[in-house]
Structures are given as structure tokens and as C-alpha cells.
Protein backbone atom coordinates (compact mmCIF):
# COMPACT_ATOMS: atom_id res chain seq x y z
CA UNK A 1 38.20 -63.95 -85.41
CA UNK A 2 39.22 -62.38 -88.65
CA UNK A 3 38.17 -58.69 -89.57
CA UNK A 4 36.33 -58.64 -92.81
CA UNK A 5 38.45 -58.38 -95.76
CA UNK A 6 38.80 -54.83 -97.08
CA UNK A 7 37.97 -54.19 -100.86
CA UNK A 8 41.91 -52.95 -101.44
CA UNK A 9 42.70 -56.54 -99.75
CA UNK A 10 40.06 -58.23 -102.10
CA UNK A 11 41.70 -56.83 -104.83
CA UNK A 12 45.08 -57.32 -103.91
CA UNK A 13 43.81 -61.34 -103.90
CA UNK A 14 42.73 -60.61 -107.42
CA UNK A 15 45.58 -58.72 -108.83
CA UNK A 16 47.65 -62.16 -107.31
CA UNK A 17 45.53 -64.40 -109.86
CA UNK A 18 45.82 -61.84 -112.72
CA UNK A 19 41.95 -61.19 -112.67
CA UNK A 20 40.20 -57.99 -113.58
CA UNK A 21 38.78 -56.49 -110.41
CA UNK A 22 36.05 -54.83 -112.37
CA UNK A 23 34.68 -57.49 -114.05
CA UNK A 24 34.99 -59.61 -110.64
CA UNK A 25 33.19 -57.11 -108.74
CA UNK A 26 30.79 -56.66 -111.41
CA UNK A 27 30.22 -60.50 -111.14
CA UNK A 28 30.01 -59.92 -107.33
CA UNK A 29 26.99 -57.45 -107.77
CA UNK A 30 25.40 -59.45 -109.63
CA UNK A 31 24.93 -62.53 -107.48
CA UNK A 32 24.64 -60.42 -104.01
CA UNK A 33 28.21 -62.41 -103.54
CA UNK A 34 29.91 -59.40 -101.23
CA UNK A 35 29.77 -61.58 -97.98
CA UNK A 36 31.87 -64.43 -99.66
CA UNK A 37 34.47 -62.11 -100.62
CA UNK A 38 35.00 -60.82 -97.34
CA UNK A 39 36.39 -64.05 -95.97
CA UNK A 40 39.60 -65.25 -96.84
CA UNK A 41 38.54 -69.06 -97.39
CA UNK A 42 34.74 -67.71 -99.48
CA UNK A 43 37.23 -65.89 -101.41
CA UNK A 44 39.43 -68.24 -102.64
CA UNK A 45 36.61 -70.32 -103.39
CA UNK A 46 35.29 -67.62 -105.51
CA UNK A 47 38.35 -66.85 -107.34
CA UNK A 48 39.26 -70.34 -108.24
CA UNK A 49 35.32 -70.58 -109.75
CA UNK A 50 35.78 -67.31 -111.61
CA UNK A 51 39.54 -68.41 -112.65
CA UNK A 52 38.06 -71.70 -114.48
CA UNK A 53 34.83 -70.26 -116.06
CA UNK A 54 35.76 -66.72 -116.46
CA UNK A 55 32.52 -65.87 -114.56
CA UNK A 56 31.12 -67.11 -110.96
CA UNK A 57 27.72 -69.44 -110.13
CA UNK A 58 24.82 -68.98 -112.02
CA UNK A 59 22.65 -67.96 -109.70
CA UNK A 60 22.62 -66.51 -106.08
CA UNK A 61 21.41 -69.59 -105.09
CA UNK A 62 24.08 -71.91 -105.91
CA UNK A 63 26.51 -69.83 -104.75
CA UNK A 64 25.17 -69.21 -101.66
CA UNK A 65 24.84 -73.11 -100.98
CA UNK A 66 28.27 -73.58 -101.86
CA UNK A 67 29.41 -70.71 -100.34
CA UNK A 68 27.70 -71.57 -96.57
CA UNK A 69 29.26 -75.49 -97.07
CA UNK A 70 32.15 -74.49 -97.62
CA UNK A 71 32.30 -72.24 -94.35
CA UNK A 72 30.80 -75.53 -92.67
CA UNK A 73 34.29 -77.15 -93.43
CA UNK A 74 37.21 -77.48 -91.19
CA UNK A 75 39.96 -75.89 -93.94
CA UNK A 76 43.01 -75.90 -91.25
CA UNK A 77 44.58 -79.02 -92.24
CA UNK A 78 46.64 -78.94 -89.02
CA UNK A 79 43.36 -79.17 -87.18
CA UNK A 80 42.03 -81.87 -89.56
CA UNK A 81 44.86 -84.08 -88.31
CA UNK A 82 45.03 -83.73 -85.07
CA UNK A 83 42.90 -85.12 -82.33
CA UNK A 84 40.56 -81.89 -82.37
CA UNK A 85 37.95 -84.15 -85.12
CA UNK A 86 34.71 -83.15 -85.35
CA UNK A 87 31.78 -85.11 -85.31
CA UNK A 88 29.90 -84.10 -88.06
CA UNK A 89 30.25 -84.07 -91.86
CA UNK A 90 30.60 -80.48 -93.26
CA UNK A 91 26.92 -81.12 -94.80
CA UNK A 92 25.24 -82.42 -91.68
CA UNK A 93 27.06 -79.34 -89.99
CA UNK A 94 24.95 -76.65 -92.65
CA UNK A 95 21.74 -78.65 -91.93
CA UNK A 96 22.20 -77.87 -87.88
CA UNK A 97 23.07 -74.70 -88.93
CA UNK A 98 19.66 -74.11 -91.63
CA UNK A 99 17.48 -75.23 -87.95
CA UNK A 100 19.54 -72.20 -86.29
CA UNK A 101 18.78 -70.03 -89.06
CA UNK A 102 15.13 -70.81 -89.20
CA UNK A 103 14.21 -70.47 -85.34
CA UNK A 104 16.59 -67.23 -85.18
CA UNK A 105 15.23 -65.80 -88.43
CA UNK A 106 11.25 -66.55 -87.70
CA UNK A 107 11.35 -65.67 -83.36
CA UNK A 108 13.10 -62.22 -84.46
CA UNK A 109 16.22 -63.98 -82.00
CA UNK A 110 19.58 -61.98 -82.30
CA UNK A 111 22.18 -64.48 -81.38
CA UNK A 112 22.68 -68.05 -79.71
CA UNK A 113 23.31 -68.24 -75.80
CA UNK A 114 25.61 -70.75 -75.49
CA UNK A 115 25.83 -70.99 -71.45
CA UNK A 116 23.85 -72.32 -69.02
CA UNK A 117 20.79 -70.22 -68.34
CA UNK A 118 21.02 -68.65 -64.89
CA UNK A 119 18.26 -65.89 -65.59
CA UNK A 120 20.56 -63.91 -67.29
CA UNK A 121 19.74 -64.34 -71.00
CA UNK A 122 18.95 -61.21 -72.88
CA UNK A 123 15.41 -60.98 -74.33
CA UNK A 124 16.65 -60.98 -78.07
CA UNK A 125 18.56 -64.16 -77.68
CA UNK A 126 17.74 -68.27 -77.84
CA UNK A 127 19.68 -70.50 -75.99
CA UNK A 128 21.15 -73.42 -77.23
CA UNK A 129 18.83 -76.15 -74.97
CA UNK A 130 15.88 -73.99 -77.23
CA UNK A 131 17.12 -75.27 -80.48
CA UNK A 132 18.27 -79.15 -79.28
CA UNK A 133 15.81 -82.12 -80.18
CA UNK A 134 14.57 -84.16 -83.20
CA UNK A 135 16.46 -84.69 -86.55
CA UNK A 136 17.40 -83.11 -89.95
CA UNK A 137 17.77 -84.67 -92.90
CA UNK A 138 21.39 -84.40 -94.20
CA UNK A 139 23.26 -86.12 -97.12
CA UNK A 140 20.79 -88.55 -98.16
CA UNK A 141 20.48 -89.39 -94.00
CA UNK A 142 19.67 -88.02 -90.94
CA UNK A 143 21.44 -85.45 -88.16
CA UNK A 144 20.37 -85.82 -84.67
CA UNK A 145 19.70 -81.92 -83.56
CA UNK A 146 21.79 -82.67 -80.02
CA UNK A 147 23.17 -79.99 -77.58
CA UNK A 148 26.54 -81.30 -79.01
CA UNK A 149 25.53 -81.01 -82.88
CA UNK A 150 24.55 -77.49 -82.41
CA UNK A 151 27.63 -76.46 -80.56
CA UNK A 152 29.39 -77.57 -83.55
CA UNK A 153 27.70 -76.01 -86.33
CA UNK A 154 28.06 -72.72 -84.21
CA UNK A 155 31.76 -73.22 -83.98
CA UNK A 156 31.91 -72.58 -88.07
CA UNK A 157 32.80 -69.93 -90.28
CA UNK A 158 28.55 -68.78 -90.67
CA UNK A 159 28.82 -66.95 -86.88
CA UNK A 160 30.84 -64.61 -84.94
CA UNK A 161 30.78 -63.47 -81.23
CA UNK A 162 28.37 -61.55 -79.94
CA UNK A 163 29.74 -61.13 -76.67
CA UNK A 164 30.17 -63.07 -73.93
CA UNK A 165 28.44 -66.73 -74.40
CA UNK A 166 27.14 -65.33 -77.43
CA UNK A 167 26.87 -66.21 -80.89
CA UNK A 168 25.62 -64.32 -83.99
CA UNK A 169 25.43 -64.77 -87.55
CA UNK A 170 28.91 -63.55 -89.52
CA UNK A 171 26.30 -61.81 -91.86
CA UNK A 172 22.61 -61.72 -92.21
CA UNK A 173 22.45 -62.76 -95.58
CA UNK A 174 23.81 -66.57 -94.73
CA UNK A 175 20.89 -66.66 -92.08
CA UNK A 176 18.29 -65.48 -94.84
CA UNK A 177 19.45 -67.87 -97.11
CA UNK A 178 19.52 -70.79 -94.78
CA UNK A 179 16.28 -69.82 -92.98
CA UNK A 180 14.74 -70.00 -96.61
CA UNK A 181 16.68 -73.01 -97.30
CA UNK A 182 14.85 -75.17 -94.19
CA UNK A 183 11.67 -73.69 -94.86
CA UNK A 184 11.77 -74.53 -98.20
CA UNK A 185 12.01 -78.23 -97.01
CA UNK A 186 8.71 -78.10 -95.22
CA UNK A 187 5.64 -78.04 -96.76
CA UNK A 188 4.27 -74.65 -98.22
CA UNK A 189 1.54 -73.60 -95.37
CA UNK A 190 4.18 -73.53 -93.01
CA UNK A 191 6.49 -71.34 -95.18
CA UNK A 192 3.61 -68.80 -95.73
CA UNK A 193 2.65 -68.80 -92.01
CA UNK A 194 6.26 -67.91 -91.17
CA UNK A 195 6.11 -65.05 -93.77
CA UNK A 196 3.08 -63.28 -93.21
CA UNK A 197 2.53 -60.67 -90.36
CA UNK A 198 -0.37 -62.79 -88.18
CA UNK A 199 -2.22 -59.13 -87.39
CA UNK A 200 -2.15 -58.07 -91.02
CA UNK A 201 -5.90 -58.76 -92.32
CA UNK A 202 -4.40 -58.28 -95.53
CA UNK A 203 -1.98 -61.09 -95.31
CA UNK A 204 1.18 -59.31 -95.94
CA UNK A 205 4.65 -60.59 -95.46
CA UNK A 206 6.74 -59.83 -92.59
CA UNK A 207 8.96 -56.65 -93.63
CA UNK A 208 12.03 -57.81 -91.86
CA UNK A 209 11.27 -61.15 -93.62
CA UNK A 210 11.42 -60.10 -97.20
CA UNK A 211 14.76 -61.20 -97.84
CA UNK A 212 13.79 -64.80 -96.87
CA UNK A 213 10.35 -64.56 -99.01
CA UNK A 214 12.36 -63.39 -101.51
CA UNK A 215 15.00 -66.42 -101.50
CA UNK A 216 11.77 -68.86 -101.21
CA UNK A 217 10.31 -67.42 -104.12
């Protein structure tokens, strides 16, 4: 795994492409874009956007879309061609990956266990066999959620190692997004019964959830 980009390297990548750093990380502020420009492929996508408009996405949302496809791709075109395929499309890979971010997002889940379970599995993880079963829709079609599926979508640029058999998001912000992304695909009970603290007679949301209720709203 790559370290995160520095801001001097960010720059560097900017200076390259004759852009103005403060108006790019002005841009950057704007759109909550940070954890795209910390990633060498993110970046590139970010500066080629900026490079033809003169300004990035619209809105956070757009980019963020774009941003977690794109780390759903294989970009190593070495890997592309050799017998190392994948199985899944880089969309039906996000859509896996949008079921991970819901069920770690809503059960308060730190990373993925990705071995067998022998007992050992800390408290603040799921494993992998948790998240398996059913389908999600993907490209017009349908992903089956399989042990293998999973496996995949965990293998992209969205986590990192936790540890040992452990996987974790690369930054909290792609689960938020994506966790709001699948909820926002089911109907709007459920998304409000995910949100709101169940012993609050009040009905208020959730405070490590606000990010999420604020990407649904």
C-alpha cells in the first residue's frame, strides 16, 4: 500500500500540469475532495477534470461517485492483461462495495475479517460470511453478493489493511458516501430507521451518523 500523498507531492502533480495550486485547493475545499487527492490514480482523475473545465465536479456528489468508481477499477494495465482478470465490472465492484459500506457504517463495524472465524474475531469487526447473500442491482443488472464478489470489491483502492485478515476503509468519507449511496436505494423508512438513535424519544439522528444523513439529505 501507498502512503497518502503529501500536500508538497500534490502540488508538485500540479505544478507538472501548470495549474494554480491555490485555486485547485480552493476547488478541493469546496467539494470535501481532500481524500481524492491523496491517491495517486483520484488525483490524476481530478487534475485532468480541472485541466478541461478549469474547475472540478459540481457537486460533492458527483465527484464522490466518480471518484469511488474509479478506485473500483483495475488501472495497472499489466494486470489488466494478464491472467490475474477479475470477475466483476468496475460498477458491479462499487455496488458490493455500497453493501460493505452500509452494514459497516449502520452495525458501528470497524473493518472486514477476511479469514475463517476460529473465535478470534475482534468485537468491532464483521466477517466476510456476515455480508455474503442476495443481490445488488448494478449497471442496469444484477450482482450476486457471493463470498467471492466481496473479496473482490475489498481488494480495491476504497480499503486498506487493518492488520492481519483485516480490512478497513482507505478513508471514512468513501464509506459515508457509499453507506448513503445504498440507503438511498431503499425505501425512505428504512433510511430514517438507520439514522435515528432507537433510545432517543425525541427521534434524533445518530451523531456518528451525521455525515451519512447529511449525504442522504
Amino acid at each position: 500500500e501507498l502512503a497518502p500523498l503529501r500536500r508538497a507531492d500534490v502540488i508538485e502533480a500540479l505544478r507538472a500540469h501548470s495549474i494554480d495550486s491555490d485555486r485547485f485547493f480552493f476547488e478541493l475545499d469546496r467539494l470535501g475532495a481532500v481524500p481524492f487527492a491523496i491517491k495517486p490514480v483520484t488525483l490524476n482523475f481530478l487534475v485532468n477534470v480541472y485541466r478541461r473545465g478549469g474547475q472540478l465536479p459540481g457537486t460533492s456528489r458527483e465527484l464522490y461517485f466518480h471518484g469511488c468508481r474509479l478506485l473500483c477499477e483495475e488501472v495497472d494495465p499489466d494486470r489488466r492483461e494478464t491472467s490475474r482478470t477479475t470477475r466483476l465490472s468496475p460498477g458491479e465492484r462499487l455496488a458490493v462495495a455500497a453493501r460493505v459500506a452500509a452494514v459497516t457504517t449502520f452495525s458501528n463495524r470497524y473493518a472486514v475479517w477476511t479469514n475463517i472465524d476460529l473465535g478470534n474475531v475482534p468485537d468491532e469487526d464483521v466477517t466476510v460470511a456476515a455480508i455474503v447473500g442476495g443481490q445488488e442491482p448494478a449497471g442496469g443488472g444484477e450482482v450476486d453478493v457471493s463470498d467471492a464478489a466481496i473479496r473482490e470489491a475489498l481488494a480495491t483502492g476504497l480499503f486498506s489493511s487493518r492488520g492481519a485478515h483485516r480490512l478497513g476503509w482507505a478513508h471514512a468519507t468513501y464509506a459515508e458516501f457509499l453507506a448513503a449511496h445504498y440507503a438511498m436505494q431503499r425505501d425512505l423508512s428504512l433510511r430514517l430507521n438507520l439514522t435515528v438513535h432507537p433510545d432517543d424519544p425525541e427521534g434524533r439522528f445518530v451523531p456518528q451518523l451525521h455525515e451519512v444523513v447529511g449525504w442522504i439529505a
